[in-house]
Protein backbone atom coordinates (compact mmCIF):
# COMPACT_ATOMS: atom_id res chain seq x y z
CA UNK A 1 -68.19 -33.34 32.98
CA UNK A 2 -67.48 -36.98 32.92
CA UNK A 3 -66.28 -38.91 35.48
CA UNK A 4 -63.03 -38.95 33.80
CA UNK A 5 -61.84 -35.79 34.10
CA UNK A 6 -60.32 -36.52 37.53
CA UNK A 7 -57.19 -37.76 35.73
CA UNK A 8 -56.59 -34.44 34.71
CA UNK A 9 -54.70 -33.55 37.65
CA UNK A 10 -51.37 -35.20 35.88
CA UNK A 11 -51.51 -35.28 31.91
CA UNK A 12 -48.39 -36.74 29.80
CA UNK A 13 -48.54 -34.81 26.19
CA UNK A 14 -46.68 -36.97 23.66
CA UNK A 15 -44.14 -35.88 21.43
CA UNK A 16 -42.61 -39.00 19.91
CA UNK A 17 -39.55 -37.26 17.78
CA UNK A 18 -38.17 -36.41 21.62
CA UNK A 19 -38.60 -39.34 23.47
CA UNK A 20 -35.67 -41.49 24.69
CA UNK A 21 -37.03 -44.46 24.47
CA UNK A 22 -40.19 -46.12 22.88
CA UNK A 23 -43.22 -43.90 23.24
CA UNK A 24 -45.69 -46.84 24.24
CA UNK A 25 -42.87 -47.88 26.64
CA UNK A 26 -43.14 -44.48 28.14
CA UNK A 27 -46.49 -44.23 28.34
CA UNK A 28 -46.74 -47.32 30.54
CA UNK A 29 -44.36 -46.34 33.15
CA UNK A 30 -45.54 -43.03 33.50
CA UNK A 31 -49.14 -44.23 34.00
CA UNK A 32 -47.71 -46.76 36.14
CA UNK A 33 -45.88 -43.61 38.17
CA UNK A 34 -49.07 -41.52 38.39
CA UNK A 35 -50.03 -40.27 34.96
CA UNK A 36 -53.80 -39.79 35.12
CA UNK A 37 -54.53 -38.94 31.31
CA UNK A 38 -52.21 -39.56 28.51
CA UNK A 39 -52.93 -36.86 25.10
CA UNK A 40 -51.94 -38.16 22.27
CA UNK A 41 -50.04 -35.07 20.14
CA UNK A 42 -48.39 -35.90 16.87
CA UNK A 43 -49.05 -33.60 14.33
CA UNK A 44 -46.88 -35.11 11.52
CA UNK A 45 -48.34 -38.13 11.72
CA UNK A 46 -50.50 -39.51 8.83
CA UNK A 47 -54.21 -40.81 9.49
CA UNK A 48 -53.11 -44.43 9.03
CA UNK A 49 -50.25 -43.96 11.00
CA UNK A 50 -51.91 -41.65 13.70
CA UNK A 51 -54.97 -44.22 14.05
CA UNK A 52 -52.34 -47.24 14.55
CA UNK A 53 -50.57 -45.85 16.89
CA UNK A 54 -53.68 -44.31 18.84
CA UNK A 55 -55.19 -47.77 18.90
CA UNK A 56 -51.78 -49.33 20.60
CA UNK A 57 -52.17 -46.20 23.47
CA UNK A 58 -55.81 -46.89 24.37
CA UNK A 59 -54.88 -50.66 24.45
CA UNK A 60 -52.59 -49.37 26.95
CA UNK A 61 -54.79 -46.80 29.12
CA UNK A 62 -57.67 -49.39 29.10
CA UNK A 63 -55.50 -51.91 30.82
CA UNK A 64 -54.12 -49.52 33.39
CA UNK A 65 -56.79 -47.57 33.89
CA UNK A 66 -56.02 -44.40 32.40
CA UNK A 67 -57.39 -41.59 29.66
CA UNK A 68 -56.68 -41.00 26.41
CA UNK A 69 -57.44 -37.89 24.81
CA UNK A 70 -56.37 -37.50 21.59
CA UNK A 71 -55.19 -33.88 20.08
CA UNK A 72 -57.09 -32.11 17.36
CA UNK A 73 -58.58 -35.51 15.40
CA UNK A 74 -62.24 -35.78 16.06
CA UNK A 75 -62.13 -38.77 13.81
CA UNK A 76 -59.13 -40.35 15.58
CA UNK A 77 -61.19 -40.05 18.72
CA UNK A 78 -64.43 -41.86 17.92
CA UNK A 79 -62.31 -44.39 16.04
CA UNK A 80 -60.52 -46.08 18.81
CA UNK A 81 -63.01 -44.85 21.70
CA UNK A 82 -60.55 -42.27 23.38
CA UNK A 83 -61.72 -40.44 26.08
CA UNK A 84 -62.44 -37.07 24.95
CA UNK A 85 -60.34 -34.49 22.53
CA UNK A 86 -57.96 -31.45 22.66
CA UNK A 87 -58.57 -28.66 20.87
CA UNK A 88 -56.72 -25.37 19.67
CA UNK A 89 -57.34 -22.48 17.62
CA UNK A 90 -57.16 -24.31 14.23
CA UNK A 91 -59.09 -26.95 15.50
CA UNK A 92 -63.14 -27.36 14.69
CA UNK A 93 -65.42 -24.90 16.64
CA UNK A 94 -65.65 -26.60 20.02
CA UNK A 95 -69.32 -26.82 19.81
CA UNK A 96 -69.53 -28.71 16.63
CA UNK A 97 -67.06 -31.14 18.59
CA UNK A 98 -69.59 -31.52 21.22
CA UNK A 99 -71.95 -32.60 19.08
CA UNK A 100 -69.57 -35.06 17.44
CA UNK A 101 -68.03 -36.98 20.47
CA UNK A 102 -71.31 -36.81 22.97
CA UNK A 103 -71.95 -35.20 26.28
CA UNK A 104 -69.68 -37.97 28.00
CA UNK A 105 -66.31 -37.29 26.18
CA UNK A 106 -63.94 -34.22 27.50
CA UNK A 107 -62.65 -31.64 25.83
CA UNK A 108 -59.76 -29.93 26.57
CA UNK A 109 -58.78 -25.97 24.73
CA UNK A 110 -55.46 -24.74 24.55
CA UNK A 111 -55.42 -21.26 26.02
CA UNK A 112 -52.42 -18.88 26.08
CA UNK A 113 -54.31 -15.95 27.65
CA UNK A 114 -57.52 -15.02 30.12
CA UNK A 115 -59.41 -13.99 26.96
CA UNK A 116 -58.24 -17.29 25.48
CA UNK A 117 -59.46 -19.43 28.57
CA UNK A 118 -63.16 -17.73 29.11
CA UNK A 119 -63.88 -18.16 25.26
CA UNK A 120 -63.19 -21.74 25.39
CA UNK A 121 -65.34 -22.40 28.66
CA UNK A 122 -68.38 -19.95 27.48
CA UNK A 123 -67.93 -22.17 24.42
CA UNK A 124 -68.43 -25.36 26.66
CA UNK A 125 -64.98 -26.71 26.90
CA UNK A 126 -64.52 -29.16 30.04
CA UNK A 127 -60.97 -27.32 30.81
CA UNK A 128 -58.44 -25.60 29.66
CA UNK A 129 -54.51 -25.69 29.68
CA UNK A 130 -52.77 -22.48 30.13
CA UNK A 131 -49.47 -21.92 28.62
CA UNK A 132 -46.55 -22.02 28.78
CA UNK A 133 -46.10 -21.15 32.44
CA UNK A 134 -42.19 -21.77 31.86
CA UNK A 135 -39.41 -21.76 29.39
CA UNK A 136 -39.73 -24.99 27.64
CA UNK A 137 -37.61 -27.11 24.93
CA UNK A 138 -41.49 -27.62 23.04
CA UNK A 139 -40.24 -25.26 19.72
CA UNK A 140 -44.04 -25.07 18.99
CA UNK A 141 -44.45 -21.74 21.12
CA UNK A 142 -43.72 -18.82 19.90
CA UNK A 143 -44.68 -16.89 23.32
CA UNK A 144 -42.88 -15.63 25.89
CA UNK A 145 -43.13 -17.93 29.62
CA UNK A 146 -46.43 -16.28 31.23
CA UNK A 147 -45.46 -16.98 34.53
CA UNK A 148 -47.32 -18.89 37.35
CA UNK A 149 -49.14 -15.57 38.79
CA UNK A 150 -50.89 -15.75 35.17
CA UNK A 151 -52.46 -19.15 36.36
CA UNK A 152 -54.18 -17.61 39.70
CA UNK A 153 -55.42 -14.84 37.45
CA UNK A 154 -57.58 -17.07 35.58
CA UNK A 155 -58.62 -19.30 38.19
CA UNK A 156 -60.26 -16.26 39.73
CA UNK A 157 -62.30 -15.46 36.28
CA UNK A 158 -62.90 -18.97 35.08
CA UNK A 159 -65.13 -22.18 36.68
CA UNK A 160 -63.53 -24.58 34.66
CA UNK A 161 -60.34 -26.60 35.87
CA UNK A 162 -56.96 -25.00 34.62
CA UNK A 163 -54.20 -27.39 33.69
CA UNK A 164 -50.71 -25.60 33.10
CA UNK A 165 -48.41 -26.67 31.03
CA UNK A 166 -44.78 -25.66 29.85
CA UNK A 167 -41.95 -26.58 31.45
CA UNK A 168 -42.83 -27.95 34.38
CA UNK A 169 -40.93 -30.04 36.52
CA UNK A 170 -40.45 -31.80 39.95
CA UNK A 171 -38.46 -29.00 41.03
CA UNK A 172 -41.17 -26.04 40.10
CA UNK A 173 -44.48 -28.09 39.90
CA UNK A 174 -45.08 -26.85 43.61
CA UNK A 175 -44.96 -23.50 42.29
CA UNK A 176 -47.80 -24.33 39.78
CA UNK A 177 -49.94 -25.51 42.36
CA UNK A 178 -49.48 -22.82 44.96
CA UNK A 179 -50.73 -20.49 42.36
CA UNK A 180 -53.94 -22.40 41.89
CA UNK A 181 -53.20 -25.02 39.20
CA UNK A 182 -56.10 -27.58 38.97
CA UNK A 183 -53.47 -30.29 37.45
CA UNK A 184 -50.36 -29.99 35.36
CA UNK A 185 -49.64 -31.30 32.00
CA UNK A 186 -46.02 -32.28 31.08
CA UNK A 187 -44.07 -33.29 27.91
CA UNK A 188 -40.13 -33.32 28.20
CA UNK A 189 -39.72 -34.07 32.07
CA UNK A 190 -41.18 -37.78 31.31
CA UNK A 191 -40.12 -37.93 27.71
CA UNK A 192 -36.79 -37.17 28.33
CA UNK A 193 -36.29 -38.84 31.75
CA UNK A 194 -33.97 -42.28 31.94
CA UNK A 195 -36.20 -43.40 34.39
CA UNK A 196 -39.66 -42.28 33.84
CA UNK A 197 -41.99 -43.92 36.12
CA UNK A 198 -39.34 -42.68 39.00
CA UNK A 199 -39.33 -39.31 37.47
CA UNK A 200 -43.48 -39.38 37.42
CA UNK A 201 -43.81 -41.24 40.86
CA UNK A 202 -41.52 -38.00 42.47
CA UNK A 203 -43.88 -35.12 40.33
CA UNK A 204 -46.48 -36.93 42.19
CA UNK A 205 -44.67 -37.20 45.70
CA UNK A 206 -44.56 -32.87 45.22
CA UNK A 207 -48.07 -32.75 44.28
CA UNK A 208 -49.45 -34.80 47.47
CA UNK A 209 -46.97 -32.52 49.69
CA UNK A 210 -48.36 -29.41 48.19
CA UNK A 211 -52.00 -30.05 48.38
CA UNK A 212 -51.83 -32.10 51.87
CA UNK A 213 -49.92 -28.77 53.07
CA UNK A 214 -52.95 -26.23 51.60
CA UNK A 215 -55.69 -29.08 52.58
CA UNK A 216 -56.53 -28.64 48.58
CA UNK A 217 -56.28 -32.38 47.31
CA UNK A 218 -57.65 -31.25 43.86
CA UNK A 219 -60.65 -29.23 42.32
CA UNK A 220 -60.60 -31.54 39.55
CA UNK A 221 -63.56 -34.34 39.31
CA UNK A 222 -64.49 -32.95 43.20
């Protein structure tokens, strides 16, 4: 796995119809606060406008020092040099990916289920988020909260890091990790925060108690 992949252990998913304020504005102060990898998610989004916009967010990660993986658009992702790719189960096999973006790039599957997480990683997927762990306001899931015990079920079947996502927040992320999370991904705690490089910088302050407290700093990019 690339080198990279280490700032998966805090992911900001983009949603730009939510945000409070400016997404690019957000994205700074978050990766200022701690974000690790920024994945760029708009699905209404035309090519021309998706490319623009991707291009103005790996401006941004390159000059702070973060990733940029961009969701679903293989062609997005060579185009402005992101750092690897999400995928789903619309998306192209993740093979054919692999042989699209190189042996250096990540890429990320979204899995909902144990079946769902050791498909992706026999299929050669870098890691996987799980989710959602809980209720969320993201209207694109149609599935019942899984729960954070499903998390330490498939870290006991899978190799690859586990990233949850759905809902999570300063006040349950240390829930997450107790239960084995690799890193968390988050969309409406930044998005929606007045203050998000405060809201990231206290996520973070959680996630340094937790793993100083097991002696687990992270599995990811160890």
């Amino acid at each position: 796995m690339s080198d990279s992949a280490s700032g998966l252990d805090f992911v900001l998913i983009t949603d730009r119809k939510v945000c409070g304020k400016k997404l690019t504005d957000i994205i700074e102060q978050a990766i200022e606060g701690g974000v690790g990898t920024v994945q760029l998610r708009e699905k209404d989004l035309n090519t021309s406008d998706l490319y623009s916009l991707a291009k103005e967010i790996r401006e941004i990660t390159e000059k702070k020092g973060a990733n940029l993986i961009i969701n679903d658009r293989v062609d997005i992702a060579i185009a402005v040099d992101a750092d690897g790719v999400h995928l789903g189960w619309k998306s192209l096999e993740i093979d054919m990916v692999r042989r699209m973006i190189g042996r250096d790039k990540i890429i990320g599957f979204s899995a909902h289920s144990l079946n769902e997480a050791e498909i992706a990683e026999n299929s050669g997927a870098d890691y996987v988020t799980i989710s959602p762990i809980f209720d969320t306001l993201n209207k694109d899931y149609f599935i019942k909260p899984l729960g954070v015990g499903e998390i330490r079920k498939i870290k006991t079947k899978i190799n690859i890091p586990v990233v949850a996502l759905g809902g999570i927040n300063e006040n349950n992320v240390n829930e997450v990790l107790k239960n084995g999370a690799d890193g968390i991904a988050v969309i409406s705690a930044i998005l929606l925060s007045g203050s998000p490089k405060q809201t990231v910088t206290r996520i973070c302050g959680e996630m340094k108690k937790i793993r100083s407290e097991s002696g687990n700093k992270t599995l990811i990019g160890s």
